[in-house]
Protein backbone atom coordinates (compact mmCIF):
# COMPACT_ATOMS: atom_id res chain seq x y z
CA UNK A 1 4.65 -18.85 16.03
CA UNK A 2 4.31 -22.12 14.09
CA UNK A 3 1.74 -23.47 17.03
CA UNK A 4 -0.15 -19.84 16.64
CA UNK A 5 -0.67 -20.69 12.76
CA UNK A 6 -1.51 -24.25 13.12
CA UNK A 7 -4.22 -22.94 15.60
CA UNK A 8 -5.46 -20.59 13.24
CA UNK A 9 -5.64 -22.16 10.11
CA UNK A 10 -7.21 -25.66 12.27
CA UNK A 11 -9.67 -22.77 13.57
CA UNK A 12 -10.98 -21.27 9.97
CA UNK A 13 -10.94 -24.90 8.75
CA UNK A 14 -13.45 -25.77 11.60
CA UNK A 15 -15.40 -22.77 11.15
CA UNK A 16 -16.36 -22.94 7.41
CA UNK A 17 -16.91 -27.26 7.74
CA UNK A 18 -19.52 -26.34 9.95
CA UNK A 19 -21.08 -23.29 8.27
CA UNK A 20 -20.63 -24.93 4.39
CA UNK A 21 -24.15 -27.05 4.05
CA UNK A 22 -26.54 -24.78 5.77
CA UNK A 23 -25.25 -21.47 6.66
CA UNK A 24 -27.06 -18.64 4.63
CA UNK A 25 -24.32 -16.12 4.10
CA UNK A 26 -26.08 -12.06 3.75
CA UNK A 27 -24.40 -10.65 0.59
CA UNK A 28 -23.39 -7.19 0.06
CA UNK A 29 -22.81 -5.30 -2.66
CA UNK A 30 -20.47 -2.31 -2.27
CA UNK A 31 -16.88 -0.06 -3.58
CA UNK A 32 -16.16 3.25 -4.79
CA UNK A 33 -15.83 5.33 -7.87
CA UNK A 34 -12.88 7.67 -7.91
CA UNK A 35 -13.45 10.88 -10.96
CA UNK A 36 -10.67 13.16 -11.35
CA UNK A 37 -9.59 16.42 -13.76
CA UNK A 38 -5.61 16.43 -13.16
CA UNK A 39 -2.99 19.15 -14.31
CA UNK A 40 0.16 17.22 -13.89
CA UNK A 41 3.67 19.43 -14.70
CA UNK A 42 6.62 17.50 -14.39
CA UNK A 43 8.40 19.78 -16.37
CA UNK A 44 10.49 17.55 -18.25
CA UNK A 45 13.29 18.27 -20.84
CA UNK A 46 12.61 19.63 -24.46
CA UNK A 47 13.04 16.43 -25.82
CA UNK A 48 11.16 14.44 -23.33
CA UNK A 49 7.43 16.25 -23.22
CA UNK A 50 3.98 14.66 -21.37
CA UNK A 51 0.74 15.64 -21.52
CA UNK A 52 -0.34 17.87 -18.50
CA UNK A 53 -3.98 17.57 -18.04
CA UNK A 54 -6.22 14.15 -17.80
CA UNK A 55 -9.11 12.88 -16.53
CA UNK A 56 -8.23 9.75 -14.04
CA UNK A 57 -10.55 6.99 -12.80
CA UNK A 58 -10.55 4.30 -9.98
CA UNK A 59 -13.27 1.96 -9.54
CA UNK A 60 -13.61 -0.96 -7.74
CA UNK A 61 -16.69 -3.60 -7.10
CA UNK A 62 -16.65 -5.38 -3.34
CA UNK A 63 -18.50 -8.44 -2.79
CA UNK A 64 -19.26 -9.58 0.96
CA UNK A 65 -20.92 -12.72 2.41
CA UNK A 66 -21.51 -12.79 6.08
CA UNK A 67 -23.28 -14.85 8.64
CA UNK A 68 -23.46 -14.84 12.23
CA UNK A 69 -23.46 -18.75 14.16
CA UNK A 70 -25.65 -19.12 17.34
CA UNK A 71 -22.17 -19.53 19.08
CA UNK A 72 -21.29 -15.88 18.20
CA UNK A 73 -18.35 -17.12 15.68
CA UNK A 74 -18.80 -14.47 12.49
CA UNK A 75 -17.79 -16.41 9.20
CA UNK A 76 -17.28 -14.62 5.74
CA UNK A 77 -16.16 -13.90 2.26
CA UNK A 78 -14.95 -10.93 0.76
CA UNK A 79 -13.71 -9.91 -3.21
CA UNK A 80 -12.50 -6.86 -4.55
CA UNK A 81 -12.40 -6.54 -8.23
CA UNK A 82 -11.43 -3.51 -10.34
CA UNK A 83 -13.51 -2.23 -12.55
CA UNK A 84 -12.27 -1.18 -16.05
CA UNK A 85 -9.54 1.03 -14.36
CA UNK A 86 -8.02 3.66 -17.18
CA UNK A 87 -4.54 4.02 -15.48
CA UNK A 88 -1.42 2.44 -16.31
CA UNK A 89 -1.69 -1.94 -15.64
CA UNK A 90 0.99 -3.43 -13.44
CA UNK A 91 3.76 -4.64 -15.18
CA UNK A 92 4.68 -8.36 -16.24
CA UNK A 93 7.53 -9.58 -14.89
CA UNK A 94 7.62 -13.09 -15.62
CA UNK A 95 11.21 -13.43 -17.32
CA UNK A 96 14.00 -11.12 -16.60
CA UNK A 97 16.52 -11.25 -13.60
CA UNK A 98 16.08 -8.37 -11.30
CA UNK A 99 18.27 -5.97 -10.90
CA UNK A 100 18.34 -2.36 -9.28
CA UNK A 101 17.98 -0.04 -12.61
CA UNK A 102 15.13 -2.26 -12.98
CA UNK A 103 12.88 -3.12 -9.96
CA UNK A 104 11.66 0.57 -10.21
CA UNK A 105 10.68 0.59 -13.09
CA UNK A 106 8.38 -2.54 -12.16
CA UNK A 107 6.73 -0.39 -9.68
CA UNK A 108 3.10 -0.35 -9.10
CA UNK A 109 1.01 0.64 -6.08
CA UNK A 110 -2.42 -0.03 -6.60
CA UNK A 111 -2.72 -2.45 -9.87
CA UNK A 112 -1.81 -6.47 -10.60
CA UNK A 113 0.21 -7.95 -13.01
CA UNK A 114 -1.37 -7.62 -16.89
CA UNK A 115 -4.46 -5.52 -15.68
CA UNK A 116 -5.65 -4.09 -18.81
CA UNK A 117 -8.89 -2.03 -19.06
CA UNK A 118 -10.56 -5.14 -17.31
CA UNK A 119 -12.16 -6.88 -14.12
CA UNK A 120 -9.43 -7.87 -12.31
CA UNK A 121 -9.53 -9.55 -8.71
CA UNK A 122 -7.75 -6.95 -6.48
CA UNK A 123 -8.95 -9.38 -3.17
CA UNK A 124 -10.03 -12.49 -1.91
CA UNK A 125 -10.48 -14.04 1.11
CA UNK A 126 -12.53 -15.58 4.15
CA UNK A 127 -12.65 -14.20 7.61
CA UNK A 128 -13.81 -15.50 11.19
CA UNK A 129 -14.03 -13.55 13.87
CA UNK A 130 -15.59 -13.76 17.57
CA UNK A 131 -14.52 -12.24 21.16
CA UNK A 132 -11.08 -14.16 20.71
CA UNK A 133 -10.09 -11.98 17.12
CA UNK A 134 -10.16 -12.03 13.80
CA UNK A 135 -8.68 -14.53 11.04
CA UNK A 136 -8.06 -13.55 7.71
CA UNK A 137 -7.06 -16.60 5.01
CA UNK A 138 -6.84 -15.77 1.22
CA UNK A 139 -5.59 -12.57 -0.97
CA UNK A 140 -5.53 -9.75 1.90
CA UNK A 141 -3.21 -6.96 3.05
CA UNK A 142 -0.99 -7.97 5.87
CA UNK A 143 -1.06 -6.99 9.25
CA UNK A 144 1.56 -4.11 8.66
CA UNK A 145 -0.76 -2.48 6.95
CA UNK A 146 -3.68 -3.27 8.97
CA UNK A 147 -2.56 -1.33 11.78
CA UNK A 148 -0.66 1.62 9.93
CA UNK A 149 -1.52 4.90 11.72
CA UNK A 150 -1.84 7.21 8.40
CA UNK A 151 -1.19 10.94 8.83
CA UNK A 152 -4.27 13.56 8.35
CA UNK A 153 -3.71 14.48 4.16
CA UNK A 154 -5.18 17.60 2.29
CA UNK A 155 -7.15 14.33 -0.05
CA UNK A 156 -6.37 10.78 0.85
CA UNK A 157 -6.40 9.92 -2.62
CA UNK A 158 -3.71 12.42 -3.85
CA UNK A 159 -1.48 12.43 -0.72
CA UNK A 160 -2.73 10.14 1.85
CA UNK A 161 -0.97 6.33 2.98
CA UNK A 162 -2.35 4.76 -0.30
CA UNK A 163 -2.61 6.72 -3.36
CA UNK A 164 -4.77 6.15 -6.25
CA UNK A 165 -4.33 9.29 -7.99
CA UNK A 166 -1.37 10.17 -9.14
CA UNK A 167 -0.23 11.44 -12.87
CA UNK A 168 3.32 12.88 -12.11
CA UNK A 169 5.36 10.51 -14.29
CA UNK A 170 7.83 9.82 -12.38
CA UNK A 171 10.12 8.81 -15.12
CA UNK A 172 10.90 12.50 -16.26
CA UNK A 173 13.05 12.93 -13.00
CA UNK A 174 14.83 9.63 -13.33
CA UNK A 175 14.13 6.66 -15.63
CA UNK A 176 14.60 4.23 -12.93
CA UNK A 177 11.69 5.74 -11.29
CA UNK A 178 9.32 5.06 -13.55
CA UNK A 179 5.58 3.89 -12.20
CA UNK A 180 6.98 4.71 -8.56
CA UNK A 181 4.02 6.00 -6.24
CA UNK A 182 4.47 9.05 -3.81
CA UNK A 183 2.46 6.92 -0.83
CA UNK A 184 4.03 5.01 2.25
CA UNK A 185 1.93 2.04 2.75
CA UNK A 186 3.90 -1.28 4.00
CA UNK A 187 2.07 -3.49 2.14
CA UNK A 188 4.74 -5.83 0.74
CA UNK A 189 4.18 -8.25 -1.36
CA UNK A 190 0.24 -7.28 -2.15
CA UNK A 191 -1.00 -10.34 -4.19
CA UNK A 192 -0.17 -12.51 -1.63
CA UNK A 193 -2.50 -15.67 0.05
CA UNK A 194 -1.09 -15.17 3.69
CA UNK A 195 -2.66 -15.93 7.14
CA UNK A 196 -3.74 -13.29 9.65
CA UNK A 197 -4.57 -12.82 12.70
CA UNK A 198 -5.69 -10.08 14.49
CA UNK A 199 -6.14 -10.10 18.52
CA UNK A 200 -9.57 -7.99 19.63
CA UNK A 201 -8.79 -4.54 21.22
CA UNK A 202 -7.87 -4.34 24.69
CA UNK A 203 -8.49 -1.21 25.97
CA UNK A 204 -7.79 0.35 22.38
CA UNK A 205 -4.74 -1.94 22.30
CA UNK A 206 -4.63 -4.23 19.54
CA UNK A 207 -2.04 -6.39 17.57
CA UNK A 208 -1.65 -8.85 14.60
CA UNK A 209 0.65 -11.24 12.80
CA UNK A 210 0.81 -12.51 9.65
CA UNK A 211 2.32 -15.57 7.67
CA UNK A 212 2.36 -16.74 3.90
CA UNK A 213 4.73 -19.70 2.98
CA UNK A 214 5.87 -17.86 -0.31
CA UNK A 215 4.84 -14.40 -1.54
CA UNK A 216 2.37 -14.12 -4.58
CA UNK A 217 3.13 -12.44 -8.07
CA UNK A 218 3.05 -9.31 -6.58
CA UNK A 219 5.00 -5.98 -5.65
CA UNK A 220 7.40 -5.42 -2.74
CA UNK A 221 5.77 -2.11 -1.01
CA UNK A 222 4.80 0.68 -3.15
CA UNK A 223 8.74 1.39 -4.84
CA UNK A 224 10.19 -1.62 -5.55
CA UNK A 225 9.93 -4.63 -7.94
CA UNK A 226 8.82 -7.94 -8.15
CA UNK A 227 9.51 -11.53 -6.44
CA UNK A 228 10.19 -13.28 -9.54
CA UNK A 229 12.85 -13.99 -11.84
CA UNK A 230 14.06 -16.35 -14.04
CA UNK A 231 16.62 -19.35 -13.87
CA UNK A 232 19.91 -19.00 -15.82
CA UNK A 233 18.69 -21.06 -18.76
CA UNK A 234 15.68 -18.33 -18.43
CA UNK A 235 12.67 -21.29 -19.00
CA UNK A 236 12.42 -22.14 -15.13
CA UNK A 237 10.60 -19.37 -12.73
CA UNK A 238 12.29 -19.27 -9.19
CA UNK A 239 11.24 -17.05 -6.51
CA UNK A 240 13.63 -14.36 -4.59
CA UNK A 241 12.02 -14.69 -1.42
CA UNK A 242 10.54 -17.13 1.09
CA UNK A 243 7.98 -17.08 4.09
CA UNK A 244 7.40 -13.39 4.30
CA UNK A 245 5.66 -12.97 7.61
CA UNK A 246 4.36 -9.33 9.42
CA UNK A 247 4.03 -8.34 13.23
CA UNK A 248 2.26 -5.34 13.81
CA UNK A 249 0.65 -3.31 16.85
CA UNK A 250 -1.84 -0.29 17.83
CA UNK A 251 -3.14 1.47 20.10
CA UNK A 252 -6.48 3.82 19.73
CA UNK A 253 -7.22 6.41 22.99
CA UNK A 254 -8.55 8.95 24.56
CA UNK A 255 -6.31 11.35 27.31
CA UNK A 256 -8.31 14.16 28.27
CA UNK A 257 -10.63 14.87 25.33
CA UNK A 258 -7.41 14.34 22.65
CA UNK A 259 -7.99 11.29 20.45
CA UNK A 260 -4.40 9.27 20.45
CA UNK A 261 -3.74 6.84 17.94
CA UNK A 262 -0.08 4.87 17.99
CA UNK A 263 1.06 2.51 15.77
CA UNK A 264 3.97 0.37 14.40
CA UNK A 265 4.78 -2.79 11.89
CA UNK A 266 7.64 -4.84 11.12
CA UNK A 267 7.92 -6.86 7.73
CA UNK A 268 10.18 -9.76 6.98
CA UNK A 269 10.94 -12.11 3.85
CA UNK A 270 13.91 -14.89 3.33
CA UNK A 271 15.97 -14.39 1.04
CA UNK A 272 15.86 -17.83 -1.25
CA UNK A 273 18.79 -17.99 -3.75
CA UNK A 274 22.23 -16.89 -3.68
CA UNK A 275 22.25 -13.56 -5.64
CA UNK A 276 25.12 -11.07 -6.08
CA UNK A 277 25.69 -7.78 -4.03
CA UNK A 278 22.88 -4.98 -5.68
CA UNK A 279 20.22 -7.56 -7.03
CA UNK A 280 16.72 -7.94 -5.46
CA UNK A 281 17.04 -11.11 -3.02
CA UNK A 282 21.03 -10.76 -2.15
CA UNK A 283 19.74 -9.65 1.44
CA UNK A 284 16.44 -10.74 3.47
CA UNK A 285 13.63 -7.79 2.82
CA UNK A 286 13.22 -5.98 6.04
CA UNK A 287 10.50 -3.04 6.34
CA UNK A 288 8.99 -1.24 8.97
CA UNK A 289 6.78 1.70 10.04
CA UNK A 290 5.60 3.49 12.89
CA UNK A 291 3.21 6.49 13.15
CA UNK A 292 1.08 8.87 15.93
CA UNK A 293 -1.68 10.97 15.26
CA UNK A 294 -3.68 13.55 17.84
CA UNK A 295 -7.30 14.84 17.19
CA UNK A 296 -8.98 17.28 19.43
CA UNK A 297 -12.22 19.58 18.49
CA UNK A 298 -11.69 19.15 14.63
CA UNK A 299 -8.07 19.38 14.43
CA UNK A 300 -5.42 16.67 13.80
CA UNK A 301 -2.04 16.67 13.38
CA UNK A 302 0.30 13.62 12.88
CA UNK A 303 3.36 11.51 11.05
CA UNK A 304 4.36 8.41 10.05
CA UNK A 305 7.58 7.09 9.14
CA UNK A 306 8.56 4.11 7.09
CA UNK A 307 11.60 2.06 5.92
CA UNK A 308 12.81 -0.66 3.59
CA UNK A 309 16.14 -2.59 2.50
CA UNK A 310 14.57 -3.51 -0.60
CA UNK A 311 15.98 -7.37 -0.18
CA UNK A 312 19.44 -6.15 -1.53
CA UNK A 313 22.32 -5.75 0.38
CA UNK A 314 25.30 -3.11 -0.92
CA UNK A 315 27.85 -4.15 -2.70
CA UNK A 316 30.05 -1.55 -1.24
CA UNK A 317 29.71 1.33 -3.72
CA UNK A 318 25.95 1.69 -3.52
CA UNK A 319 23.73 1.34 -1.41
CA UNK A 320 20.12 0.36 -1.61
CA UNK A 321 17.76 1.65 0.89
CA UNK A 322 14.44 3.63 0.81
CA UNK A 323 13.29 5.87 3.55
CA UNK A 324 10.31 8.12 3.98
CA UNK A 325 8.55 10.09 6.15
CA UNK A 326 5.01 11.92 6.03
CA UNK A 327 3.91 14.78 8.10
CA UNK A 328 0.22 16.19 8.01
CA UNK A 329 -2.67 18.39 9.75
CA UNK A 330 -6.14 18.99 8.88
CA UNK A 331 -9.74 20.12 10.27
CA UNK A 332 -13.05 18.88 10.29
CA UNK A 333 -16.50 20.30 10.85
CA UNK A 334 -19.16 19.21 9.44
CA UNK A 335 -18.99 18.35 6.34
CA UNK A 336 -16.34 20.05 5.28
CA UNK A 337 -12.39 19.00 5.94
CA UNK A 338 -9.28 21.15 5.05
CA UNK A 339 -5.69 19.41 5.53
CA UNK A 340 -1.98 19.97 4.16
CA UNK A 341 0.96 17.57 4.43
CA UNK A 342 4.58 16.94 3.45
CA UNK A 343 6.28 13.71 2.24
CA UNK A 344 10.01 13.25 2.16
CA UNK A 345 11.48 10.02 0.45
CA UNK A 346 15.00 9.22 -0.32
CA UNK A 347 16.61 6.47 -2.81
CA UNK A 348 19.83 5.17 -1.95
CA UNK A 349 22.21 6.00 -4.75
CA UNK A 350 22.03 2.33 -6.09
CA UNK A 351 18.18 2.45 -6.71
CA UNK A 352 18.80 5.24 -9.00
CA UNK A 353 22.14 5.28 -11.04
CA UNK A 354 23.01 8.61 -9.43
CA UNK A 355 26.16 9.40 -7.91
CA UNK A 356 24.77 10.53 -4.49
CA UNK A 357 21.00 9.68 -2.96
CA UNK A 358 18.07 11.36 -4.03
CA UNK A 359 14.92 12.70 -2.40
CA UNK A 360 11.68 13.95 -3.51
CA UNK A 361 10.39 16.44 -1.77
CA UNK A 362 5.83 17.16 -1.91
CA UNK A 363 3.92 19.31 -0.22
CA UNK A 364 0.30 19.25 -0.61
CA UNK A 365 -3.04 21.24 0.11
CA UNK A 366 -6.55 21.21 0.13
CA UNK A 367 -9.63 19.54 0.89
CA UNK A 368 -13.34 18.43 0.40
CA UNK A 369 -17.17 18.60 1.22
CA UNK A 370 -19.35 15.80 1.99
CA UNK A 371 -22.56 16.24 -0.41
CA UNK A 372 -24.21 13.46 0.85
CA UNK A 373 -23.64 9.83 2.40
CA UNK A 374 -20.64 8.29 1.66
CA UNK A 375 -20.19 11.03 -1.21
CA UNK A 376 -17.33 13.68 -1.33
CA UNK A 377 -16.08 16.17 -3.70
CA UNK A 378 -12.74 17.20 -3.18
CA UNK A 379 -9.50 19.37 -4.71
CA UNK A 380 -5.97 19.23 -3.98
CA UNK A 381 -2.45 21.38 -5.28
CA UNK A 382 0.58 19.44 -4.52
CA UNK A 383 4.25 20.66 -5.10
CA UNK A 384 7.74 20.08 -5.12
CA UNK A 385 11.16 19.24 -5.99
CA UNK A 386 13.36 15.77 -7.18
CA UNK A 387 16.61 16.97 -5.90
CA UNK A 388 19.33 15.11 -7.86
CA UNK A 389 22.99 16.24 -9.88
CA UNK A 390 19.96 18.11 -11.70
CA UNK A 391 17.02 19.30 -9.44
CA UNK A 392 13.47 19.28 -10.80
CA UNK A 393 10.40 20.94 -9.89
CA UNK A 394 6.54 19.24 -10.58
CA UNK A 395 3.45 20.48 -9.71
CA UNK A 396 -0.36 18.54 -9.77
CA UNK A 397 -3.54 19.90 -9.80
CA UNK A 398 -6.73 17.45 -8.78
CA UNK A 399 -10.69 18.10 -8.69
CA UNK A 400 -12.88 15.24 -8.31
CA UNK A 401 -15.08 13.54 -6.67
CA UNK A 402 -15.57 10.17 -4.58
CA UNK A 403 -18.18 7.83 -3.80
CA UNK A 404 -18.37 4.74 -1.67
CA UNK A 405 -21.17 2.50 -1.79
């Protein structure tokens, strides 16, 4: 593996020498705008009320430069930034030792650390890519999440592999769950510089692996908290985990007029210093996916399954896990698409204080029409049930619209 990422980084280093003096780089200017009206009930106690309706924005700005060399090797640069999103910022967690009524509470899907009402860079990276692959080197997803086979949602937004819209608070089921994101992505460790490489597709066969000497000051998956905490004198930042590194495969076909898609990832991070039974980094972080989907005529139906150790190991009464698994269907034609799915996750009884492990439960349905290019307009009901001691019902209503440009 160590020759493969020698090669690699030796390769992009060539590639941009020889591209940096003269090489006129095509920008584009793209992203997305994300509008939503929510109704959000997650009927909470008397003494412990939210607001149930909202309006809820996402917004980012992508910048791309791209050239193409008279050998045929692609070279480029590409930035996300957000844009003045209104939702709640990632949390700071520089100071603090991390425990496991605390790393949820760190959560964050889809926002970086002290993101206030601001530009903030979400990406950046360069890319070079030819007949032998791709190479990614800078701020970029892994290659777990790369090649994640998603499952057909009623609105990718509301219930799809990454979700930006979401305004259940989480909290009024469990406090430890606060800022956690109903989503499965494997995308550890998201503000990370890592090394990727992806292999060209083979007869819809394709694979990648990726490597980052320490992870960034970022978020372990979508549930879980952050890499850093402090030394005992609490002045010195150390980091809980080392070398993360991601193996991940697919495979996109045809058999007989069905569309197959197939895919799995494996995620792995050292565990650095020596920490006690039920803290984040007493155990190497170990997470992993696979999914399938089908399409034929319009329809689709698929899954996807994920799980994580957290990087904490049980300390014999608890136990520390997260599991989930996401089941949809849906139908296109045209313009229009209709889908429903179901998501399942369960917390290990350490995550959450509770005597026993807990589960959410969410079903959702709906879907959208396509009003022009690139523009959708789309409406989703999702439902369910945290099943604890105490059970607890939510429900979230979502009309909105989205447009990529």
């Amino acid at each position: 593996m160590k020759k493969l990422l020698i090669a690699s980084t030796a390769l992009v280093g060539v590639a941009f020498m020889a591209t940096s003096a003269h090489a006129a780089l095509k920008m584009d200017l793209g992203g997305y705008f994300d509008g939503y009206g929510v109704y959000a009930n997650n009927h909470p106690t008397a003494t412990n009320t939210y607001a149930k309706y909202e309006f809820t924005r996402d917004s980012e700005v992508h910048v791309n430069g791209q050239t193409t060399l008279d050998n045929g090797l692609t070279v480029g640069a590409h930035y996300q930034m957000y844009v003045a999103d209104n939702a709640a910022a990632g949390v700071n967690v520089n100071g603090g030792a991390l425990t496991a009524g605390n790393m949820l509470a760190m959560s964050s899907n889809q926002f970086p650390q002290n993101a206030v009402n601001g530009t903030v860079v979400d990406e950046a990276y360069i890319y070079g890519q030819g007949g032998w692959g791709r190479v990614n080197f800078g701020e970029e997803d892994g290659a777990a999440y790369l090649l994640q086979v998603a499952a057909p949602s009623a609105d990718s937004n509301v219930d799809g592999m990454r979700v930006y819209v979401q305004d259940l608070t989480t909290a009024a089921w469990n406090a430890a769950l606060a800022g956690v994101v109903l989503d499965y992505q494997q995308a550890d460790f998201r503000q990370t510089d890592r090394l990727t490489y992806l292999t060209p597709k083979f007869n819809g066969f394709q694979a990648g692996l990726s490597y980052a000497p320490r992870p960034g000051t970022s978020f372990i998956g979508s549930s879980v908290g952050a890499p850093l905490q402090t030394d005992t004198a609490g002045v010195l930042l150390t980091r809980t985990f080392k070398n993360p590194w991601e193996l991940a495969a697919r495979w996109d076909g045809q058999f007989q007029g069905t569309a197959i898609s197939l895919g799995a990832g494996y995620s792995y991070a050292y565990d650095e210093n020596t920490t006690a039974a039920g803290l984040v980094g007493s155990a190497a972080l170990k997470t992993y996916n696979f999914g399938a989907n089908v399409a034929m005529q319009g329809f689709s139906l698929g899954g996807a399954y994920k799980h994580s150790n957290n990087g904490i190991s049980s300390n014999g009464a608890n136990s520390y896990d997260t599991s989930i698994y996401d089941v949809g269907a849906g139908y296109d034609n045209g313009p229009y698409h209709a889908g429903i799915s179901y998501f399942h996750e369960k917390f290990d009884n350490g995550l959450t204080g509770a005597a026993s492990n807990t589960t959410v439960h969410r079903y959702a349905l709906g879907g959208g029409y396509t009003f022009g290019p690139g523009m959708t307009f789309r409406g989703a009901v999702d439902w369910g049930q945290y099943r604890a001691a105490t059970n607890t019902k939510f429900e979230q209503v979502t009309l909105g619209t989205d447009i990529q440009f």
